[in-house]
PDB file of N, CA and C in Angstrom:
ATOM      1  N   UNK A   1      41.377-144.695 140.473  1.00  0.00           N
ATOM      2  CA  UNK A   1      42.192-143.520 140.393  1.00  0.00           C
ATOM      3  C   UNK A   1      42.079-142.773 141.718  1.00  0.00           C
ATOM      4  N   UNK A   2      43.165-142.450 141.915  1.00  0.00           N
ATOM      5  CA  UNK A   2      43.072-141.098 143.193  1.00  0.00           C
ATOM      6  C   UNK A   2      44.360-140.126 143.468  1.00  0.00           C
ATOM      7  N   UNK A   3      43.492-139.127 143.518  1.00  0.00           N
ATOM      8  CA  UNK A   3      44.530-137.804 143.785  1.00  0.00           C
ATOM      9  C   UNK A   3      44.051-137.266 144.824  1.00  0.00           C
ATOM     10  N   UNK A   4      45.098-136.394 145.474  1.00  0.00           N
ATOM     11  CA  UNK A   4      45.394-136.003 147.020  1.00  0.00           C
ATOM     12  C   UNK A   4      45.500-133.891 146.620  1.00  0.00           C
ATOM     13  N   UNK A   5      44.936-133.521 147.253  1.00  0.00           N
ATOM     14  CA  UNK A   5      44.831-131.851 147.247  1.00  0.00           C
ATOM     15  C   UNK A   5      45.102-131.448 148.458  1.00  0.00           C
ATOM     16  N   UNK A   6      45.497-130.308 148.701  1.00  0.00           N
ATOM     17  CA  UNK A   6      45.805-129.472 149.604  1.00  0.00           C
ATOM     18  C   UNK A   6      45.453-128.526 149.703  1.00  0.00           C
ATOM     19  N   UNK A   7      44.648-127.489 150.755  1.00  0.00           N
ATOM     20  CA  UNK A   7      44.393-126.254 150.714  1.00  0.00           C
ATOM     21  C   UNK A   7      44.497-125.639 152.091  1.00  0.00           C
ATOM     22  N   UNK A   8      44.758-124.433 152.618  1.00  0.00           N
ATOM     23  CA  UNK A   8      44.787-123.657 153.733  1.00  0.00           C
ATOM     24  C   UNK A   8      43.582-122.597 153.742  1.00  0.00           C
ATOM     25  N   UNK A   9      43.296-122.844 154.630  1.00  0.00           N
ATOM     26  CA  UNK A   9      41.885-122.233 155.268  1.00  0.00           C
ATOM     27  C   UNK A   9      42.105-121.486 156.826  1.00  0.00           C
ATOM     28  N   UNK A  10      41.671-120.313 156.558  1.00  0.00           N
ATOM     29  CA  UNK A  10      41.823-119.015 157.899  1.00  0.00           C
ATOM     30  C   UNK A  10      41.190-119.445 158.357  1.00  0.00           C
ATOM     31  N   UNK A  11      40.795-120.667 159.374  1.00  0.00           N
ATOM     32  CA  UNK A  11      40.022-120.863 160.291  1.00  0.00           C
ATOM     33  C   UNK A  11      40.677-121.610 161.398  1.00  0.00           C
ATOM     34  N   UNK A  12      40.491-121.772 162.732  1.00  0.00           N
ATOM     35  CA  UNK A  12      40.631-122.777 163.432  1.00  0.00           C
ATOM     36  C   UNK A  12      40.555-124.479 163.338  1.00  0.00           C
ATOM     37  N   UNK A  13      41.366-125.333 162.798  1.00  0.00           N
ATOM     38  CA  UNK A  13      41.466-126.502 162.322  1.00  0.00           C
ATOM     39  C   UNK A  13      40.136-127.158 162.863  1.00  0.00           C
ATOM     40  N   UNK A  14      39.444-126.959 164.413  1.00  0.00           N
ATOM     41  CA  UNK A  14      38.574-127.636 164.552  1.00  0.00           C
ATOM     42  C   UNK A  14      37.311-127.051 164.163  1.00  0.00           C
ATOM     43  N   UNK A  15      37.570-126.022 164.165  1.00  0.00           N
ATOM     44  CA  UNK A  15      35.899-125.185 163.203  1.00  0.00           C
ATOM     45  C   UNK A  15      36.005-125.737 161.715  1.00  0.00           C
ATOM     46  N   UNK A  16      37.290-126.062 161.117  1.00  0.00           N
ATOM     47  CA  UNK A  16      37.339-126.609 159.692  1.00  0.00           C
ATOM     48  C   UNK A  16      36.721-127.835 160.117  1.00  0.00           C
ATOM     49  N   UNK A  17      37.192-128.598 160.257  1.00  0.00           N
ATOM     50  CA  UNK A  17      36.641-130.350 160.893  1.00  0.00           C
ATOM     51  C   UNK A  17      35.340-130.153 161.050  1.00  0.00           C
ATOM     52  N   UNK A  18      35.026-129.612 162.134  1.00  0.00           N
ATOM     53  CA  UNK A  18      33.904-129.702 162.319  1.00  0.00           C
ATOM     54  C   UNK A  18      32.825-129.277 161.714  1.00  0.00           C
ATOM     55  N   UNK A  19      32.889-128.301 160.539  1.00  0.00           N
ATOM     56  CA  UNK A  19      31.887-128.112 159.904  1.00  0.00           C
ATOM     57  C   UNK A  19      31.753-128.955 158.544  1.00  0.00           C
ATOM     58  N   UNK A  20      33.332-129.514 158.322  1.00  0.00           N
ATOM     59  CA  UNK A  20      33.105-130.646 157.396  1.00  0.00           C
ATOM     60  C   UNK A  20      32.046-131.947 157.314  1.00  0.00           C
ATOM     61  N   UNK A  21      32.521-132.430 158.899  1.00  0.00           N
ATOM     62  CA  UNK A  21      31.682-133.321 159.487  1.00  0.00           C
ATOM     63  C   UNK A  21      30.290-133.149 159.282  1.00  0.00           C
ATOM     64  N   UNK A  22      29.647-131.887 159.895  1.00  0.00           N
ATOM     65  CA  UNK A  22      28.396-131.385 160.397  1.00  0.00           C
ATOM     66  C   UNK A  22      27.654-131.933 158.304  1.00  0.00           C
ATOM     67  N   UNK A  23      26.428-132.859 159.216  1.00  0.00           N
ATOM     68  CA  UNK A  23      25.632-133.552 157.926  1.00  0.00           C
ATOM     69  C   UNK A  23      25.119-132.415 157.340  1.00  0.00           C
ATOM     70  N   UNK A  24      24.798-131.124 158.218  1.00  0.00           N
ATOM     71  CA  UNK A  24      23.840-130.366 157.515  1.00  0.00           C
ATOM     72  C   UNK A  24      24.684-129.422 156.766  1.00  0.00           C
ATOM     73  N   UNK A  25      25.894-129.485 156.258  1.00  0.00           N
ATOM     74  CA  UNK A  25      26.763-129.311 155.272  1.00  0.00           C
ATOM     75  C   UNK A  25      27.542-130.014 154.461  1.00  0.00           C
ATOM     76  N   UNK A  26      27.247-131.386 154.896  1.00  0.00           N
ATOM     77  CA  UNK A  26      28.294-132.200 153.708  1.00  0.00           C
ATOM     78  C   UNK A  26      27.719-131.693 152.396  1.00  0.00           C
ATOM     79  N   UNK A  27      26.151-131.429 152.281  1.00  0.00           N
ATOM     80  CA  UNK A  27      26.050-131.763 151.209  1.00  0.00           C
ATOM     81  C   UNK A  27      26.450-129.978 150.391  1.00  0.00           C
ATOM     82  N   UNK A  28      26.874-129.498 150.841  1.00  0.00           N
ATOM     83  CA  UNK A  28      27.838-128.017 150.061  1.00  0.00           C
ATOM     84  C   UNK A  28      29.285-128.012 149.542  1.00  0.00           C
ATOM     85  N   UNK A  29      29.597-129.290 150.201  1.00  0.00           N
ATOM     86  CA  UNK A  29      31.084-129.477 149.474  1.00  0.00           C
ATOM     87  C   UNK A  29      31.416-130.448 149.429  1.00  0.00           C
ATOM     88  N   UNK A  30      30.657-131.865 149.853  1.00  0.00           N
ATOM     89  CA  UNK A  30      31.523-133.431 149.597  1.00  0.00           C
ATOM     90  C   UNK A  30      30.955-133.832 148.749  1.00  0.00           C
ATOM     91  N   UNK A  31      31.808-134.068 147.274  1.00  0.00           N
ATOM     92  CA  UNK A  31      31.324-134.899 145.749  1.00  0.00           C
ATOM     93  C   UNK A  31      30.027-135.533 146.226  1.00  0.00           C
ATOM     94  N   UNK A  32      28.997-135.090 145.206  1.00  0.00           N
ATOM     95  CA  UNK A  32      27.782-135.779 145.279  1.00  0.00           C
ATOM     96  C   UNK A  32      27.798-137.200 145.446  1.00  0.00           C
ATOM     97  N   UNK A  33      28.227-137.659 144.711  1.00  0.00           N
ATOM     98  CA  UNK A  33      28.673-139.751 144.421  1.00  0.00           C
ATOM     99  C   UNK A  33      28.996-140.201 145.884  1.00  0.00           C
ATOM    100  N   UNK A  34      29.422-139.006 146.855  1.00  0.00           N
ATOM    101  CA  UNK A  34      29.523-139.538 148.071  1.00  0.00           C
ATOM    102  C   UNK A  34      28.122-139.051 149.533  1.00  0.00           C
ATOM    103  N   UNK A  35      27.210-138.283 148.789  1.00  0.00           N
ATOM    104  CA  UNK A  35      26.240-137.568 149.217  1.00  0.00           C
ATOM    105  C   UNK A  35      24.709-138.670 149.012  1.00  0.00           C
ATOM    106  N   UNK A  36      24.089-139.230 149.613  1.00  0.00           N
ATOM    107  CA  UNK A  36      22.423-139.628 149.525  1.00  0.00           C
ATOM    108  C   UNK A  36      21.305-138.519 150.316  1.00  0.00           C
ATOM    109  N   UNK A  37      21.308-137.821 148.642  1.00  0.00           N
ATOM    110  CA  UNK A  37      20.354-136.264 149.089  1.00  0.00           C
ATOM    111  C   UNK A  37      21.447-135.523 149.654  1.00  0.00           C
ATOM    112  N   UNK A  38      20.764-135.182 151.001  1.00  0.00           N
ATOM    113  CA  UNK A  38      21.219-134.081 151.827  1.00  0.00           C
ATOM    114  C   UNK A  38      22.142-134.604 152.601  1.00  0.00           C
ATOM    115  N   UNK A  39      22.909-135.848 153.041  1.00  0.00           N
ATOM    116  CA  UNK A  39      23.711-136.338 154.045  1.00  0.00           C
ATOM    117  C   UNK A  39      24.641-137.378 153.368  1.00  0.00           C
ATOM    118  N   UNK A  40      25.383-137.154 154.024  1.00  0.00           N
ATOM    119  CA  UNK A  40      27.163-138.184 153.596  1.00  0.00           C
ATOM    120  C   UNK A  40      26.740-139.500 153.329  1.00  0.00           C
ATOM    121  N   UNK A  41      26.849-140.403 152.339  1.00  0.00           N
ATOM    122  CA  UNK A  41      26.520-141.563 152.066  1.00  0.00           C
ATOM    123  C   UNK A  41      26.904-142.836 153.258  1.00  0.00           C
ATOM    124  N   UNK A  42      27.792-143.126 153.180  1.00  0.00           N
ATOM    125  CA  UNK A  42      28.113-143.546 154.188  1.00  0.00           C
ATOM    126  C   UNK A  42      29.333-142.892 155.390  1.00  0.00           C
ATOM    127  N   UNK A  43      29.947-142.619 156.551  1.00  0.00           N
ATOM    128  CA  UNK A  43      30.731-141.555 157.749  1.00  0.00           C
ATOM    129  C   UNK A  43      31.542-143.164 158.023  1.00  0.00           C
ATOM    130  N   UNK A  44      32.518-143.538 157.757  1.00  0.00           N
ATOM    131  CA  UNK A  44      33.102-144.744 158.396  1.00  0.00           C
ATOM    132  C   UNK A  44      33.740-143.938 159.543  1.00  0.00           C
ATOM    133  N   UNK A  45      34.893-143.299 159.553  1.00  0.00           N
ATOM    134  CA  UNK A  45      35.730-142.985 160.639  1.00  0.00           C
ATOM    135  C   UNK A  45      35.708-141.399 160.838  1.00  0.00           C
ATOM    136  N   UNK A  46      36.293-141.258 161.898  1.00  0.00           N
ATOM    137  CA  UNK A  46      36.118-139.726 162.709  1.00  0.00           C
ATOM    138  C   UNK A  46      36.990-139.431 163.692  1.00  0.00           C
ATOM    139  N   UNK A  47      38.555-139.368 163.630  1.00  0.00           N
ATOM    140  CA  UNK A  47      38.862-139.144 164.618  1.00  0.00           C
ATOM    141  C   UNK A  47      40.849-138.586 164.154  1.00  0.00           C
ATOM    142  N   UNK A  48      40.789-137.801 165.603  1.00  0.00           N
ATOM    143  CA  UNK A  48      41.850-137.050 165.598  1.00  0.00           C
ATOM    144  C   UNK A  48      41.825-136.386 164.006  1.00  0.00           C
ATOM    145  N   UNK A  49      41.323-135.745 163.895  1.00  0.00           N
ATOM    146  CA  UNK A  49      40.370-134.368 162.576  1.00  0.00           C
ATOM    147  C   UNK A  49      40.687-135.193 161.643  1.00  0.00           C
ATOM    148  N   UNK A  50      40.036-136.307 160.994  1.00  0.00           N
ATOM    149  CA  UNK A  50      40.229-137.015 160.402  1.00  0.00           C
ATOM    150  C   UNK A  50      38.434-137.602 159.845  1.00  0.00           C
ATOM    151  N   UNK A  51      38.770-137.520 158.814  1.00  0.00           N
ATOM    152  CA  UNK A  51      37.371-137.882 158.137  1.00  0.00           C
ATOM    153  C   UNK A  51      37.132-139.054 157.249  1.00  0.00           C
ATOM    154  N   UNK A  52      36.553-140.155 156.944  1.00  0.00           N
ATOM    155  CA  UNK A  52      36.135-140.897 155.362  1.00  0.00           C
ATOM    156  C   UNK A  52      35.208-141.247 155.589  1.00  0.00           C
ATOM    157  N   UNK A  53      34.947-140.984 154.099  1.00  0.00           N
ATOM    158  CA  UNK A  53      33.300-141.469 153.318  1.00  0.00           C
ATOM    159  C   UNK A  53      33.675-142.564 152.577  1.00  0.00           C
ATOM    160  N   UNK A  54      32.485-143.251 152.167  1.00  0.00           N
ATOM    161  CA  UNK A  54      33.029-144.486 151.245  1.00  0.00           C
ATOM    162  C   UNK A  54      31.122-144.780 150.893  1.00  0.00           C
ATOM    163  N   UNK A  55      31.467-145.088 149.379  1.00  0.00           N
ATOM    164  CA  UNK A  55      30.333-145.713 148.874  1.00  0.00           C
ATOM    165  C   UNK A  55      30.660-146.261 147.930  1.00  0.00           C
ATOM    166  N   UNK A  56      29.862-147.441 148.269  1.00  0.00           N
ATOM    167  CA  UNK A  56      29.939-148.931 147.360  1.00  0.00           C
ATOM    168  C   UNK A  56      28.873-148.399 146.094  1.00  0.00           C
ATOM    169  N   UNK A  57      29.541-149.509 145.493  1.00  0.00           N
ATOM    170  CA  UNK A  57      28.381-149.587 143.939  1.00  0.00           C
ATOM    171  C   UNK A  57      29.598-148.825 143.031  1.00  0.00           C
ATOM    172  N   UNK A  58      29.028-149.444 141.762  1.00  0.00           N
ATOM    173  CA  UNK A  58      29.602-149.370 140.487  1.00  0.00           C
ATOM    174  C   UNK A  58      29.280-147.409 140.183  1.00  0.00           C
ATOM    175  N   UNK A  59      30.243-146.488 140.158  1.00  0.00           N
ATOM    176  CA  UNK A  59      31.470-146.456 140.566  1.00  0.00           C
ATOM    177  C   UNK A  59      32.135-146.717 142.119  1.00  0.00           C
ATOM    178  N   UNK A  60      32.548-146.954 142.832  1.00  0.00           N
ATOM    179  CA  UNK A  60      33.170-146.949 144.367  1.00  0.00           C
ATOM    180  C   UNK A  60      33.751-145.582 144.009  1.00  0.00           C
ATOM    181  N   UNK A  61      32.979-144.827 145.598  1.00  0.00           N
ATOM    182  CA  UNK A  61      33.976-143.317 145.556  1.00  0.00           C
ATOM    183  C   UNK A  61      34.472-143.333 147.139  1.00  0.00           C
ATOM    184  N   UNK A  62      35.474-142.717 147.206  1.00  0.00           N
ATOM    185  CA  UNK A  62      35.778-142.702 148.433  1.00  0.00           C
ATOM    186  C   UNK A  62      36.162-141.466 148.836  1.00  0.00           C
ATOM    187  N   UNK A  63      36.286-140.535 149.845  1.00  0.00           N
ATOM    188  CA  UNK A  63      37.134-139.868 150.371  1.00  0.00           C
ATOM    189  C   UNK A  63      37.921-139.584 151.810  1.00  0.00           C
ATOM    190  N   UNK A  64      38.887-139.371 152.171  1.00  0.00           N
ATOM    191  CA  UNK A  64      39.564-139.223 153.150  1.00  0.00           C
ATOM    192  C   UNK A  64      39.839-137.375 153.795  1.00  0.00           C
ATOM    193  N   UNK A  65      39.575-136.744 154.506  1.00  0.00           N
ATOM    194  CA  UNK A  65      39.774-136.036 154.692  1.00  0.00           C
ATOM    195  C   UNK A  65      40.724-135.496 156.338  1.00  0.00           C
ATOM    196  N   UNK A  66      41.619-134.847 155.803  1.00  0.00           N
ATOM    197  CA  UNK A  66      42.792-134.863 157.218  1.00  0.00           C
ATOM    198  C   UNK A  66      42.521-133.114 157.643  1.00  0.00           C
ATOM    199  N   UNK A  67      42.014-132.633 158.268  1.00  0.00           N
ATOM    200  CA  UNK A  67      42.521-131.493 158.852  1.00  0.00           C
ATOM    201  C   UNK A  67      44.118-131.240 160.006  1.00  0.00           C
ATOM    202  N   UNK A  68      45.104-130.318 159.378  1.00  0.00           N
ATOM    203  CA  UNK A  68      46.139-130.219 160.550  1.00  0.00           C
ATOM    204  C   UNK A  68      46.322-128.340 160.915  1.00  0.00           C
ATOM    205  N   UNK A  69      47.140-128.088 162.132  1.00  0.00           N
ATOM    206  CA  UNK A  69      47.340-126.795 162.427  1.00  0.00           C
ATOM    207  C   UNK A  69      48.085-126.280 161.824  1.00  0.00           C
ATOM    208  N   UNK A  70      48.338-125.141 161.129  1.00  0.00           N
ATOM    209  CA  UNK A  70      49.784-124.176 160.773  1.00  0.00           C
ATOM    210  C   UNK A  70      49.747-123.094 161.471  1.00  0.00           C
ATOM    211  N   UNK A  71      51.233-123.166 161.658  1.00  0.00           N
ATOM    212  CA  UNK A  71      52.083-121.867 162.746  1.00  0.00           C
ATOM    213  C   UNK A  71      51.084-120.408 162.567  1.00  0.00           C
ATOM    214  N   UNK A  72      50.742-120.270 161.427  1.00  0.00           N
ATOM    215  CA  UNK A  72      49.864-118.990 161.371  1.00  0.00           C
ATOM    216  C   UNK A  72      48.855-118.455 162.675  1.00  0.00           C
ATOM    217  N   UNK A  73      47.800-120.224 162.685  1.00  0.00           N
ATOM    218  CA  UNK A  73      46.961-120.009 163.242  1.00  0.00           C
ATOM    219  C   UNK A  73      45.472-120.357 162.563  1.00  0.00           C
ATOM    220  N   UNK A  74      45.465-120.927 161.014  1.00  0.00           N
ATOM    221  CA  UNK A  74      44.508-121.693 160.218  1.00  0.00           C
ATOM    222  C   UNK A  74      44.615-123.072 160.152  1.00  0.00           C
ATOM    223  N   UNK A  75      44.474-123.201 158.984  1.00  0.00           N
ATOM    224  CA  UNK A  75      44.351-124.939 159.189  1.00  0.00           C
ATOM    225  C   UNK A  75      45.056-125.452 158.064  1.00  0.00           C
ATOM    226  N   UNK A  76      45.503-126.251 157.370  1.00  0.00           N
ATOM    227  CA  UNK A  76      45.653-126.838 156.093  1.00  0.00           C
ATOM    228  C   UNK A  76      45.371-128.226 155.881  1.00  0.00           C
ATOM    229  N   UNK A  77      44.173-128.654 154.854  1.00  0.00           N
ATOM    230  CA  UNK A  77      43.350-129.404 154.672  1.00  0.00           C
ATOM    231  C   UNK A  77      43.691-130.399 153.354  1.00  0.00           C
ATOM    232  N   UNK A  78      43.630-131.356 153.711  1.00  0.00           N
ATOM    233  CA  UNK A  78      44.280-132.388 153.003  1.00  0.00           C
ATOM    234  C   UNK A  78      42.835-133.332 152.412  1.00  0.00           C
ATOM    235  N   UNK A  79      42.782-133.312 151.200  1.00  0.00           N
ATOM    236  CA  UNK A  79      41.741-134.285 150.737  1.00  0.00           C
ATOM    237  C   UNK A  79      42.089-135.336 149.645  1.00  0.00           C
ATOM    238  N   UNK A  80      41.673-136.663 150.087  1.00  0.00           N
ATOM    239  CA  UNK A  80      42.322-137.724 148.809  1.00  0.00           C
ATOM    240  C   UNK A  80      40.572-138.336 148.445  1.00  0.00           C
ATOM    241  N   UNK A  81      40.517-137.935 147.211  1.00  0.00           N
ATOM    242  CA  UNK A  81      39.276-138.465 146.715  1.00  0.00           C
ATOM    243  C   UNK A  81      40.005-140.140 145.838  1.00  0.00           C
ATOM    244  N   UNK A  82      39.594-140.763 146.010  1.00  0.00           N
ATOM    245  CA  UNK A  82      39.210-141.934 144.721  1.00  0.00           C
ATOM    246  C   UNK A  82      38.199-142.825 144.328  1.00  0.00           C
ATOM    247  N   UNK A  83      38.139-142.383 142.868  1.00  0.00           N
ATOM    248  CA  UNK A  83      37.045-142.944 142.061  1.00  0.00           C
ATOM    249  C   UNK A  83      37.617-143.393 140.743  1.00  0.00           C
ATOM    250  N   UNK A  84      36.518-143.801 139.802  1.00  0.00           N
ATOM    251  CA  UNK A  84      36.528-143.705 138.357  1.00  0.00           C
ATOM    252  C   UNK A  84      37.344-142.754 137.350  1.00  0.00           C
ATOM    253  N   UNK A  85      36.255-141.282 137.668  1.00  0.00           N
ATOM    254  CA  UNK A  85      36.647-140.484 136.760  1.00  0.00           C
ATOM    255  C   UNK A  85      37.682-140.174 136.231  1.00  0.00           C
ATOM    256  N   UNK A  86      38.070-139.921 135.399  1.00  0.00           N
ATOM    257  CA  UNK A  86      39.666-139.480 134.726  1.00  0.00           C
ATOM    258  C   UNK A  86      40.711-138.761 135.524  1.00  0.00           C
ATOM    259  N   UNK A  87      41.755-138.561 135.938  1.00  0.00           N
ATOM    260  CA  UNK A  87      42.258-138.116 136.706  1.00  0.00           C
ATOM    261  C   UNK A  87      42.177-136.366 136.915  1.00  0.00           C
ATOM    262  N   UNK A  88      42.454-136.141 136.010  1.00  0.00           N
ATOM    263  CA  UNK A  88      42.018-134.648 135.569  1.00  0.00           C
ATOM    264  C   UNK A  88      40.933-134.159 136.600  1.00  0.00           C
ATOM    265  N   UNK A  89      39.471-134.989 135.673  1.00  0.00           N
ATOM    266  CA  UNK A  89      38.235-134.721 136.004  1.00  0.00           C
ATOM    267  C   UNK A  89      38.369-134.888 137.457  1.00  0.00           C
ATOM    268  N   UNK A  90      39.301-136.319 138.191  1.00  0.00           N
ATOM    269  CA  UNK A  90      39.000-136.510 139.952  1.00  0.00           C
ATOM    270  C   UNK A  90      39.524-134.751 140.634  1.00  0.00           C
ATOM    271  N   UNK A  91      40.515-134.664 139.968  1.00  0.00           N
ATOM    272  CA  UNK A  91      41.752-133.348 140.536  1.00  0.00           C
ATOM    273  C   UNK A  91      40.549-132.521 140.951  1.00  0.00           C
ATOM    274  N   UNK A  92      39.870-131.884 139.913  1.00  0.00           N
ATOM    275  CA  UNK A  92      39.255-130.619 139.827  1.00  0.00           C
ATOM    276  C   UNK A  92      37.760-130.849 140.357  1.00  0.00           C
ATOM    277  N   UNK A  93      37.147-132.289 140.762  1.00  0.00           N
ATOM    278  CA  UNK A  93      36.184-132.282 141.588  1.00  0.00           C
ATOM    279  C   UNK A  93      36.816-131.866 142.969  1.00  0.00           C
ATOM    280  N   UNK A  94      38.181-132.607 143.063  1.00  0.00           N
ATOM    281  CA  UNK A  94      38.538-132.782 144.488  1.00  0.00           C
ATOM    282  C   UNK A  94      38.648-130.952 145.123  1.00  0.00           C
ATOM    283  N   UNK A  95      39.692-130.117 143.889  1.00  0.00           N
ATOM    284  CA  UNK A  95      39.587-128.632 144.057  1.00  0.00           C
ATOM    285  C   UNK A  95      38.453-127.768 144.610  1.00  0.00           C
ATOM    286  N   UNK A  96      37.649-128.244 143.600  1.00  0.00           N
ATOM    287  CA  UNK A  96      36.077-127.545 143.787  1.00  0.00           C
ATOM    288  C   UNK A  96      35.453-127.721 144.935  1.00  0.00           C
ATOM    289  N   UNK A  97      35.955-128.759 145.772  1.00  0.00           N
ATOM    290  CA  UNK A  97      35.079-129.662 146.816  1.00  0.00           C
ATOM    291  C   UNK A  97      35.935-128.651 147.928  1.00  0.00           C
ATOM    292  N   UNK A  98      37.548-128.326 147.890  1.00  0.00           N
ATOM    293  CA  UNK A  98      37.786-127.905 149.101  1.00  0.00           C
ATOM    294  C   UNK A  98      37.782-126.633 149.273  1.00  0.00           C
ATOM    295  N   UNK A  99      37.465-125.787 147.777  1.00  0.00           N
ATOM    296  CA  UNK A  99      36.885-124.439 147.459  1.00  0.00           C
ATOM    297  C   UNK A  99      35.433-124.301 147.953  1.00  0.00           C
ATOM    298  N   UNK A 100      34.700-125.133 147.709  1.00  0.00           N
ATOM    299  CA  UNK A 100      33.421-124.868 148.812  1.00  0.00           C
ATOM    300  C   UNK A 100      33.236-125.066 150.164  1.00  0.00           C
ATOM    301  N   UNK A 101      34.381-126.110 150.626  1.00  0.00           N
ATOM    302  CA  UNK A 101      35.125-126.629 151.785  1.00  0.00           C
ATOM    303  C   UNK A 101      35.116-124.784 152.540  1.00  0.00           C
ATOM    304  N   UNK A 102      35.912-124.436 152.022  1.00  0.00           N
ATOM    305  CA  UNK A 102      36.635-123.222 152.526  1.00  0.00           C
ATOM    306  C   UNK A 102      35.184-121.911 152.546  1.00  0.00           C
ATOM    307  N   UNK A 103      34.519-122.092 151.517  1.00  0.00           N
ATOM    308  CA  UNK A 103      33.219-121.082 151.637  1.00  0.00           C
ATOM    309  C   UNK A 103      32.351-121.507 152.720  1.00  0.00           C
ATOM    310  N   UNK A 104      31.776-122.436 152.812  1.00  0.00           N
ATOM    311  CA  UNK A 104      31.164-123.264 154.190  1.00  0.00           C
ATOM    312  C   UNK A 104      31.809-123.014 155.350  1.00  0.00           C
ATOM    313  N   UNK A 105      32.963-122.677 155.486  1.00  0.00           N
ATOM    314  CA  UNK A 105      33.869-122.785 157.085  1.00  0.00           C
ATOM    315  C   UNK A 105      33.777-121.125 157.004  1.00  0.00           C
ATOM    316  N   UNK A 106      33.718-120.181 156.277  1.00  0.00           N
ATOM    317  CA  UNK A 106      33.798-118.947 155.936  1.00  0.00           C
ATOM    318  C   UNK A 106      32.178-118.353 156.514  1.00  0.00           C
ATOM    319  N   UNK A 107      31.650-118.921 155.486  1.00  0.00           N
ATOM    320  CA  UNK A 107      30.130-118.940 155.905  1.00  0.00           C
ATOM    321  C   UNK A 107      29.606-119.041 157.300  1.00  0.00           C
ATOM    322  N   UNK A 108      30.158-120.414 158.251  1.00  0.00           N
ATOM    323  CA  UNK A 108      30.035-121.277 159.797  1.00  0.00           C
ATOM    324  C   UNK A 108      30.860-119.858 160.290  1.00  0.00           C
ATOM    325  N   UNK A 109      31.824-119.014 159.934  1.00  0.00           N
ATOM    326  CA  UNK A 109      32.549-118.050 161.012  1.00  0.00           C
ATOM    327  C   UNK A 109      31.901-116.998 160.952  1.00  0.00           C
ATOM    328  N   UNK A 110      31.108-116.706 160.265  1.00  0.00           N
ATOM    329  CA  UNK A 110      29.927-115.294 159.857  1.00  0.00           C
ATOM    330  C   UNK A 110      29.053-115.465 160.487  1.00  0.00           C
ATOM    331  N   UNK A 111      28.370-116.456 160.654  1.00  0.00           N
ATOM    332  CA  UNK A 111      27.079-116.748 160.870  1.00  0.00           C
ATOM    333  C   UNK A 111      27.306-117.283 162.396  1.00  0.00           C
ATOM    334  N   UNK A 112      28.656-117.178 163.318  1.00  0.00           N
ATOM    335  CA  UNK A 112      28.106-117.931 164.370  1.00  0.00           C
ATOM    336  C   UNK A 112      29.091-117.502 165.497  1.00  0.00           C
TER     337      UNK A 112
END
């Protein structure tokens, strides 16, 4: 199963990216199933604000993450999780994930 979310975030697209990336926050907003402990299970690709995780084993989870610019001057953040879980259940991990997404990049602009 996989579903695709969207969210806009008041930040600079590469302060979004980049704090996505940054290990010493995956683990505040990328689905645990894709987390070992404190750091991203497995980081395959990275480029042009572009993100995926991927972990093997019974369930396989994956995610893709796209950061792009809007005319505003924030970012709007594109996430496609797929796994197992029911579709529903994937939707509203994927929500939750870019709702803490957005507290973490909130958090990284306070603090720095």
């Amino acid at each position: 199963m996989t579903v695709r979310v969207e969210r806009g975030i008041s930040a600079p697209p590469e302060v979004v990216f980049n704090t996505a990336i940054d290990p010493r926050r995956t683990a505040y907003w990328l689905p645990e199933p894709l987390r070992d402990g404190e750091r991203p299970a497995t980081e395959i690709t990275v480029d042009d604000l572009r993100a995926r995780w991927h972990r093997d084993g019974s369930p396989a989870w994956s995610a893709r993450l796209e950061v792009s610019p809007v005319d505003a001057g924030g970012a709007s953040v594109r996430l496609e999780l797929a796994a197992d879980p029911p579709q529903r259940r994937l939707r509203e991990i994927a929500d939750e994930s870019l709702a803490s997404l957005a507290r973490v990049v909130a958090d990284n602009l306070t603090a720095g």
